[in-house]
N, C-alpha and C. Protein backbone atom coordinates (compact mmCIF):
# COMPACT_ATOMS: atom_id res chain seq x y z
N UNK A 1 -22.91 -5.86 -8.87
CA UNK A 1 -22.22 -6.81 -9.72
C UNK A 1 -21.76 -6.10 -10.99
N UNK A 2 -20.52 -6.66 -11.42
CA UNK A 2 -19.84 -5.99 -12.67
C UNK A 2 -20.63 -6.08 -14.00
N UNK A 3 -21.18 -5.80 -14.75
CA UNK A 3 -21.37 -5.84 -16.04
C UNK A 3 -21.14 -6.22 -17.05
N UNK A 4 -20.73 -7.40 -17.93
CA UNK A 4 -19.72 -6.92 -18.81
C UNK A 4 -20.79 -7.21 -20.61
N UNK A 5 -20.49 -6.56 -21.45
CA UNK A 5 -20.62 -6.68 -22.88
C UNK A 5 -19.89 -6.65 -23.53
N UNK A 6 -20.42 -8.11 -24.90
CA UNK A 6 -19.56 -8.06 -25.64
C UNK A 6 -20.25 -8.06 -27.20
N UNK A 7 -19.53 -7.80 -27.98
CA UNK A 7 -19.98 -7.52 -29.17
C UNK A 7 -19.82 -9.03 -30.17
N UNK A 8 -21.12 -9.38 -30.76
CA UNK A 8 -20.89 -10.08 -31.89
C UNK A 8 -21.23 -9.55 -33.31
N UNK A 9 -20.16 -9.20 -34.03
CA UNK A 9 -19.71 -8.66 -35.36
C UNK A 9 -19.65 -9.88 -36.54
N UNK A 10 -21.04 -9.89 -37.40
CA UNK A 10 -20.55 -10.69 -38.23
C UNK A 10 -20.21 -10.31 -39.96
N UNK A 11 -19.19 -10.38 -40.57
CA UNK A 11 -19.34 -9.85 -41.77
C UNK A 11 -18.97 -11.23 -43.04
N UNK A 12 -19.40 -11.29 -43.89
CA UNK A 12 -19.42 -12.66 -44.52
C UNK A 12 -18.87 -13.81 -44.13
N UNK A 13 -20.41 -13.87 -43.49
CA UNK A 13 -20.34 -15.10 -42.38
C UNK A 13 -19.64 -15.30 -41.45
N UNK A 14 -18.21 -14.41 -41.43
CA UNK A 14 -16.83 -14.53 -39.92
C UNK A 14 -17.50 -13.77 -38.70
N UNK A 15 -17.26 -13.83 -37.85
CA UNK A 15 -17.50 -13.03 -36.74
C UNK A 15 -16.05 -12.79 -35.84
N UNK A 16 -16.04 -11.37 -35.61
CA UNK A 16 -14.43 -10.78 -35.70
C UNK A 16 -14.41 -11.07 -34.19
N UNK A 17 -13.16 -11.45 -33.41
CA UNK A 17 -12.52 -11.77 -32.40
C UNK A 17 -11.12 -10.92 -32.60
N UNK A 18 -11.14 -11.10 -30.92
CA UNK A 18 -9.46 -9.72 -30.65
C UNK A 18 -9.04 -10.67 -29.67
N UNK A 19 -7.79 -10.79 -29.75
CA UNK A 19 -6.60 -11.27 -29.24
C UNK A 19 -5.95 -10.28 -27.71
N UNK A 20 -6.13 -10.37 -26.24
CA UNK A 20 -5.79 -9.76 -25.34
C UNK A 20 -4.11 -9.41 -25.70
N UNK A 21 -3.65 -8.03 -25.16
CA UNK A 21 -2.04 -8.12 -25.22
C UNK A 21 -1.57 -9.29 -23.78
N UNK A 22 -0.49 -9.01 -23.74
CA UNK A 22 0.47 -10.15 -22.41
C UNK A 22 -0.08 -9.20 -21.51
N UNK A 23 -0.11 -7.18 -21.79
CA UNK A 23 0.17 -6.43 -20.15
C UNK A 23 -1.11 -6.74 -20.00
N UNK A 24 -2.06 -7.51 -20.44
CA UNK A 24 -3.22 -7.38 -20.29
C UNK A 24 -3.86 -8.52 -18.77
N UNK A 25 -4.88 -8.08 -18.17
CA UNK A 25 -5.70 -8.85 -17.53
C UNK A 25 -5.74 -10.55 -18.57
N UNK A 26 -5.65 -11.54 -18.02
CA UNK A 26 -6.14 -12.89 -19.18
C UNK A 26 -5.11 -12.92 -20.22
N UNK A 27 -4.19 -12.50 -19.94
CA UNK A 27 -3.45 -12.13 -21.46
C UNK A 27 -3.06 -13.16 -22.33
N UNK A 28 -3.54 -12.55 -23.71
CA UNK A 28 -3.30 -13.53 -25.12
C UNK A 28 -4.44 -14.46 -25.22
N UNK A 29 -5.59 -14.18 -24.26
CA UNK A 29 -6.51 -14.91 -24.39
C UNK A 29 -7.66 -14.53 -25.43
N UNK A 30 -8.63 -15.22 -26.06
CA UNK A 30 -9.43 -14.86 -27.33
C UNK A 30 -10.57 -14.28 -26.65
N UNK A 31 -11.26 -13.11 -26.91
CA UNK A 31 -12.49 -12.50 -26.62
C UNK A 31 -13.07 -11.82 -27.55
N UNK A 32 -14.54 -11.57 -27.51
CA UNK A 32 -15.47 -11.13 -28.28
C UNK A 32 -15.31 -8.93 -28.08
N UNK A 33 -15.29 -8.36 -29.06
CA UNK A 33 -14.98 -6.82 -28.49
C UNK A 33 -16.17 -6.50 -27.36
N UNK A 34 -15.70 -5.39 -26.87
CA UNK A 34 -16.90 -4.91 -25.49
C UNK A 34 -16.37 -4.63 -24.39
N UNK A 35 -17.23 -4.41 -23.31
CA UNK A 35 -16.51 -4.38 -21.97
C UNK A 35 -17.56 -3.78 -21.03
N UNK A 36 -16.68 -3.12 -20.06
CA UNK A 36 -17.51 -2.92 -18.65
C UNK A 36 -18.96 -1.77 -18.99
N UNK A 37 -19.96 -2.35 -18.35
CA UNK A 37 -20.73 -1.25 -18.28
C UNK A 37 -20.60 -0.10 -17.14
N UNK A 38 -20.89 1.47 -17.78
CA UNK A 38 -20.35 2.17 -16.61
C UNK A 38 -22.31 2.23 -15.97
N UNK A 39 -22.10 3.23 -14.85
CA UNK A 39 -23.20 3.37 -14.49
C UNK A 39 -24.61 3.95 -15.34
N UNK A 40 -25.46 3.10 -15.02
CA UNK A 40 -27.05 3.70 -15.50
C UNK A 40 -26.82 3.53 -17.15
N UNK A 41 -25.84 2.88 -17.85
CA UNK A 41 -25.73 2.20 -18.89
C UNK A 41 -26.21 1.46 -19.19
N UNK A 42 -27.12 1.32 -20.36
CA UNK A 42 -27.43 0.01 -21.02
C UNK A 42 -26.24 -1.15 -21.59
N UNK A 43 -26.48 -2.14 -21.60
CA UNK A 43 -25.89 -3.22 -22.56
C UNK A 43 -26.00 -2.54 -24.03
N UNK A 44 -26.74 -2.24 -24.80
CA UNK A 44 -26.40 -1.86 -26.05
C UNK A 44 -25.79 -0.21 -26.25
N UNK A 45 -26.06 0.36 -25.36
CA UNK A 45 -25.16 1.51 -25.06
C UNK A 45 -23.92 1.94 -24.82
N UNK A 46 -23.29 0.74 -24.17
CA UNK A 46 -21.87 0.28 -23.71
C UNK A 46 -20.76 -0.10 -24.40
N UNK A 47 -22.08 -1.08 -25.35
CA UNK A 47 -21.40 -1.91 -26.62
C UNK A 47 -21.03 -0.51 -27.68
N UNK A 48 -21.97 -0.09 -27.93
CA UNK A 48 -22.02 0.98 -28.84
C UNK A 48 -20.80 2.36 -28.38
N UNK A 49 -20.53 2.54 -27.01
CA UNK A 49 -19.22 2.96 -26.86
C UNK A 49 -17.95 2.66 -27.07
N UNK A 50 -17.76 1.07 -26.26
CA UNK A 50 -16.57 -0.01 -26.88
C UNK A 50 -16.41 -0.22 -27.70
N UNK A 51 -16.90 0.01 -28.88
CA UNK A 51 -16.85 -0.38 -30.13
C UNK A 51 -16.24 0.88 -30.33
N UNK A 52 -16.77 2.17 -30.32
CA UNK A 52 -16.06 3.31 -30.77
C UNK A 52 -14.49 3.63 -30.42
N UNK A 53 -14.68 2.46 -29.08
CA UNK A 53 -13.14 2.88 -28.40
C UNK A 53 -12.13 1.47 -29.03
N UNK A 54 -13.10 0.67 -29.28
CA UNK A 54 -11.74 -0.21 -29.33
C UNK A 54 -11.53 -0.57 -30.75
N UNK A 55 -12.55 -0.51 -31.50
CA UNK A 55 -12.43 -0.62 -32.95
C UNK A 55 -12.67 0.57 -33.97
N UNK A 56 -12.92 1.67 -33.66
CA UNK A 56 -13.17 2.76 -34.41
C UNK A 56 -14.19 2.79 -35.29
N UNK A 57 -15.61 2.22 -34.27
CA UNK A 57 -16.78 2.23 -35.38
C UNK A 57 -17.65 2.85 -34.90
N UNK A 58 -18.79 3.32 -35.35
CA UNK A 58 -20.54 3.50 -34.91
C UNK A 58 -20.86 2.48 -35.11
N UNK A 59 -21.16 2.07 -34.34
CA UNK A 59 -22.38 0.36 -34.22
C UNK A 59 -23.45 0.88 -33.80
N UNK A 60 -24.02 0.29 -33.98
CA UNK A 60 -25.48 -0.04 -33.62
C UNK A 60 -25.67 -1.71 -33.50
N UNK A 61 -26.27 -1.29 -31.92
CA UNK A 61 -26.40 -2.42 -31.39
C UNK A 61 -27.50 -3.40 -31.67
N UNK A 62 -27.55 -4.42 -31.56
CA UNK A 62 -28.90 -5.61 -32.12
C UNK A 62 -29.84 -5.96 -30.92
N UNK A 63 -29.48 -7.14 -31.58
CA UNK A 63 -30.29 -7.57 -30.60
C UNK A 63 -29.81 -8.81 -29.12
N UNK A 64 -29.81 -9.23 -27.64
CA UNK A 64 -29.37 -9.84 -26.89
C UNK A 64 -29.89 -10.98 -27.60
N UNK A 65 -28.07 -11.59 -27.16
CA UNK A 65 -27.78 -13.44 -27.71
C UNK A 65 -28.06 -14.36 -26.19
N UNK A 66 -27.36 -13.48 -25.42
CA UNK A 66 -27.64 -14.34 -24.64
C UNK A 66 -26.77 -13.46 -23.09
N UNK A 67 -27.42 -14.07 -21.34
CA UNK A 67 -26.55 -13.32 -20.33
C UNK A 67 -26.52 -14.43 -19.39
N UNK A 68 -25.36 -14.57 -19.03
CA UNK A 68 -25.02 -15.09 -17.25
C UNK A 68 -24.34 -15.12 -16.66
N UNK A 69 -24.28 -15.01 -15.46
CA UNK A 69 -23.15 -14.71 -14.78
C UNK A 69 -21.92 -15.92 -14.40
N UNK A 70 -20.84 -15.39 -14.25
CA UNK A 70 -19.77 -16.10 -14.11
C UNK A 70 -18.50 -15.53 -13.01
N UNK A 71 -17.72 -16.40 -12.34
CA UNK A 71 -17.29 -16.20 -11.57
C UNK A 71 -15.73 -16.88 -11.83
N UNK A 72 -14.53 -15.78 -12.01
CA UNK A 72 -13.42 -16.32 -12.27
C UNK A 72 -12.63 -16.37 -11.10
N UNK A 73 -11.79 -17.35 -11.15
CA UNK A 73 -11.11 -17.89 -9.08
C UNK A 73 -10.83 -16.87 -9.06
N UNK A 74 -11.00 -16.34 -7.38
CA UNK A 74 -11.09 -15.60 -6.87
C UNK A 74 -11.16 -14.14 -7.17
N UNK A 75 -12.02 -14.22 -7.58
CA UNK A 75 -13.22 -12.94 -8.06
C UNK A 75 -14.39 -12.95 -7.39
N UNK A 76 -14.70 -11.48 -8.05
CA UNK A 76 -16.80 -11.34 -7.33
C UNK A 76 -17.03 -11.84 -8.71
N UNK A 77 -18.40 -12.40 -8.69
CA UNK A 77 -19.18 -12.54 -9.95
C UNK A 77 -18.90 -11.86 -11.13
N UNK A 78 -19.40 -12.01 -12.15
CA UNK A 78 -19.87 -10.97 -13.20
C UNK A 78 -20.71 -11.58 -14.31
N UNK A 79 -21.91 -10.60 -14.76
CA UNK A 79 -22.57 -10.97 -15.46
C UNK A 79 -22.23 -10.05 -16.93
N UNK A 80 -22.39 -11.34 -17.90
CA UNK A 80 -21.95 -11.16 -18.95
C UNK A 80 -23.24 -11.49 -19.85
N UNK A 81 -23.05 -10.43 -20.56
CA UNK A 81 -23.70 -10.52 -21.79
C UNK A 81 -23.56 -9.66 -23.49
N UNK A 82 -24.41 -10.63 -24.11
CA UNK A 82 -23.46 -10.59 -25.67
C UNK A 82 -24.45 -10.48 -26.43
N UNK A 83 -23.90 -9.27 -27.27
CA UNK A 83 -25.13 -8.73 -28.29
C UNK A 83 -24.76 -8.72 -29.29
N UNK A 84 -25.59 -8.99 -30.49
CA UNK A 84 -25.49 -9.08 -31.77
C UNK A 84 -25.18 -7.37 -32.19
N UNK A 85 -24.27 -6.95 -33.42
CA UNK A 85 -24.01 -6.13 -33.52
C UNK A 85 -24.71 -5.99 -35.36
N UNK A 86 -26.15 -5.08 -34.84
CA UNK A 86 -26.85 -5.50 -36.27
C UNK A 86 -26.07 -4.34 -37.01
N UNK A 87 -25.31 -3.70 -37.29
CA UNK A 87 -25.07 -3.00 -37.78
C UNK A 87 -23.53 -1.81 -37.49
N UNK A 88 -22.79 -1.24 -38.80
CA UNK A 88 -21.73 -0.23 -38.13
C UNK A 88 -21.37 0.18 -39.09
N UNK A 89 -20.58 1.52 -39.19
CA UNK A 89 -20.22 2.25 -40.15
C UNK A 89 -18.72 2.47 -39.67
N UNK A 90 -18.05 2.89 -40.99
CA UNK A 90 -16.47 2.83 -40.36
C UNK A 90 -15.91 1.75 -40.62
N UNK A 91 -14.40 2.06 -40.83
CA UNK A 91 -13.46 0.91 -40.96
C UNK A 91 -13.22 0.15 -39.56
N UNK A 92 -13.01 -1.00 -39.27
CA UNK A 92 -12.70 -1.28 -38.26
C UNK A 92 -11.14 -1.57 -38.11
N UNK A 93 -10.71 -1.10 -36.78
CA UNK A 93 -9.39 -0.37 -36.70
C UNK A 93 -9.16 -1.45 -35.46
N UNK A 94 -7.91 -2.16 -35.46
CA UNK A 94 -7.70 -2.69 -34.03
C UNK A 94 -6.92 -1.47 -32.72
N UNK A 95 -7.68 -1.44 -32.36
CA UNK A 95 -6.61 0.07 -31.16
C UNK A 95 -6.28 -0.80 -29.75
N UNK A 96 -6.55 -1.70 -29.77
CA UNK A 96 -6.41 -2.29 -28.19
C UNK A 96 -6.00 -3.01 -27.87
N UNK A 97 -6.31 -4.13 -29.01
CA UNK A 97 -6.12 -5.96 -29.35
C UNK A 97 -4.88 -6.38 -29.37
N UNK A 98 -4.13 -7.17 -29.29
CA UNK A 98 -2.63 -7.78 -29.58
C UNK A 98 -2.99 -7.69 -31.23
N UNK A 99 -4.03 -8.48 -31.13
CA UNK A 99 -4.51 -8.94 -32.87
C UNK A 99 -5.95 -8.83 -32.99
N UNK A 100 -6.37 -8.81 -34.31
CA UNK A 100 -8.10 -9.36 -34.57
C UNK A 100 -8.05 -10.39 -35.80
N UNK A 101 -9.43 -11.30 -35.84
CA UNK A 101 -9.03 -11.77 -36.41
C UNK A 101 -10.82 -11.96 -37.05
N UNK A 102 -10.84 -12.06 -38.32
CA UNK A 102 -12.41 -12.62 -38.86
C UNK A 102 -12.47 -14.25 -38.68
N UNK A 103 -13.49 -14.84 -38.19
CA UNK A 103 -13.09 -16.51 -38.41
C UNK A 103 -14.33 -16.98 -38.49
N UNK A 104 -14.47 -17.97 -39.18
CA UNK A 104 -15.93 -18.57 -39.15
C UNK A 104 -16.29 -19.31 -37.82
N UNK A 105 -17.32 -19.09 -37.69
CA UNK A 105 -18.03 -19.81 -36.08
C UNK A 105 -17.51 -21.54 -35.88
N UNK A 106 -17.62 -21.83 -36.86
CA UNK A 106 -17.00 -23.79 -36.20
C UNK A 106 -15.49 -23.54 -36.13
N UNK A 107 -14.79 -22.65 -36.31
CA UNK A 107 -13.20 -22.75 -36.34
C UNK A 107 -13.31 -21.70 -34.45
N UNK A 108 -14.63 -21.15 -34.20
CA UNK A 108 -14.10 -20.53 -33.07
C UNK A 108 -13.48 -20.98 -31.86
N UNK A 109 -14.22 -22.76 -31.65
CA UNK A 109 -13.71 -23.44 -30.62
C UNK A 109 -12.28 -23.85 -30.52
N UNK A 110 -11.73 -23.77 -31.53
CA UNK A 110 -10.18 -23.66 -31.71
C UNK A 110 -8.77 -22.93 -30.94
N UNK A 111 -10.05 -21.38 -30.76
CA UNK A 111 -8.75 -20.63 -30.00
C UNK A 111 -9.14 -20.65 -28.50
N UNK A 112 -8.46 -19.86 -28.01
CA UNK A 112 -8.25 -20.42 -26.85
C UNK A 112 -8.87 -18.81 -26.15
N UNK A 113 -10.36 -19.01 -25.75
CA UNK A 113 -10.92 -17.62 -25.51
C UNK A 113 -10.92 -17.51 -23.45
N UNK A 114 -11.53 -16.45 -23.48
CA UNK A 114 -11.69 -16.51 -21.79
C UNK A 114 -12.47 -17.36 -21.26
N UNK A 115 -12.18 -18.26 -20.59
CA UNK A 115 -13.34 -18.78 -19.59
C UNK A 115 -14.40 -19.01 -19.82
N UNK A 116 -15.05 -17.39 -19.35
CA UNK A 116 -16.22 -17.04 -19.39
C UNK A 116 -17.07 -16.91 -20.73
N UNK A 117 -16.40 -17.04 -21.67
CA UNK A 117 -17.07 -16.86 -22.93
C UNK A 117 -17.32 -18.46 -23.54
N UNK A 118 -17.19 -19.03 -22.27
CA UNK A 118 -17.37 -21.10 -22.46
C UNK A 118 -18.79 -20.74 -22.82
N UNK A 119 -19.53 -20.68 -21.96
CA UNK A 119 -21.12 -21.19 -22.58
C UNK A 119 -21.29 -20.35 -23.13
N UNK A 120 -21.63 -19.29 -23.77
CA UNK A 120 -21.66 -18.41 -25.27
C UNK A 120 -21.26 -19.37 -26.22
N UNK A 121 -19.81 -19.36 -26.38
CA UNK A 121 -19.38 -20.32 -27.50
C UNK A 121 -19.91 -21.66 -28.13
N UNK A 122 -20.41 -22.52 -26.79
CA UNK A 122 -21.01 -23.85 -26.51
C UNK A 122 -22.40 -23.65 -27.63
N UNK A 123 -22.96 -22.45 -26.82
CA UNK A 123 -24.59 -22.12 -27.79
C UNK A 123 -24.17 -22.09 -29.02
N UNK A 124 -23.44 -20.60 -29.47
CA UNK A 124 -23.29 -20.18 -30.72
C UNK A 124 -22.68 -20.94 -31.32
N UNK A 125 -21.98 -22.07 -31.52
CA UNK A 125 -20.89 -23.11 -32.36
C UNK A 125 -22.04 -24.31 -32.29
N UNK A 126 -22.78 -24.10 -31.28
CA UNK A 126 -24.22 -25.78 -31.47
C UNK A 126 -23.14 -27.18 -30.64
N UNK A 127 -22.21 -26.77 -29.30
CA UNK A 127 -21.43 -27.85 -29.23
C UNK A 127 -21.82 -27.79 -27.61
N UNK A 128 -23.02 -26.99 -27.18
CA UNK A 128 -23.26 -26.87 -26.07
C UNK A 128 -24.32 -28.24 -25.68
């Protein structure tokens, strides 16, 4: 089964979200930074790569928010999970994103994120 991590970044009080491009898989849809784990990878190891690749930081990873798997039509599974990002050095740089954006957690249910990031959001916003 696929892997996936995502990063939660919070800096006075916002927690940063990236905007998919159109050529993208989901495109223009709202997601948390992160991505596939490669092999014999940890979740906070992964994160701590994606982050270097997609935002131009050293993170250091936290602690797990939360994991489960999900299944988008006609797909295999994938289990997802989302880690607090206790920490990072570096400017953060968008290299990947259409956009990023800082937003406070009750304005997150607003945009219009992947799918799969439904029950994450549900917990973390308290609307689950």
């Amino acid at each position: 089964m696929t892997a996936v991590v995502a990063g939660v970044l919070e800096r006075d009080g916002k927690i940063l979200i990236g905007r998919r491009r159109a050529d993208q898989a989901h495109p223009l849809k709202w997601e948390f930074p992160g991505g596939k784990l490669e092999a014999a990878e940890s979740p906070q190891a992964a994160l701590e790569r994606e982050l270097g690749e997609e935002l131009g930081i050293e993170a250091t990873a936290g602690e797990e928010l939360m994991r489960y798997e999900f299944t988008y039509p006609g797909k295999q599974p994938i289990l997802l999970i989302f880690v607090a990002v206790a920490s990072w050095r570096g400017e953060v740089q968008n290299r990947i994103f259409e956009t990023i954006a800082w937003e406070r957690p009750e304005a997150l249910p607003g945009y219009d994120f992947l799918e799969g990031d439904a029950r994450f959001l549900g917990a973390f916003t308290g609307r689950e």
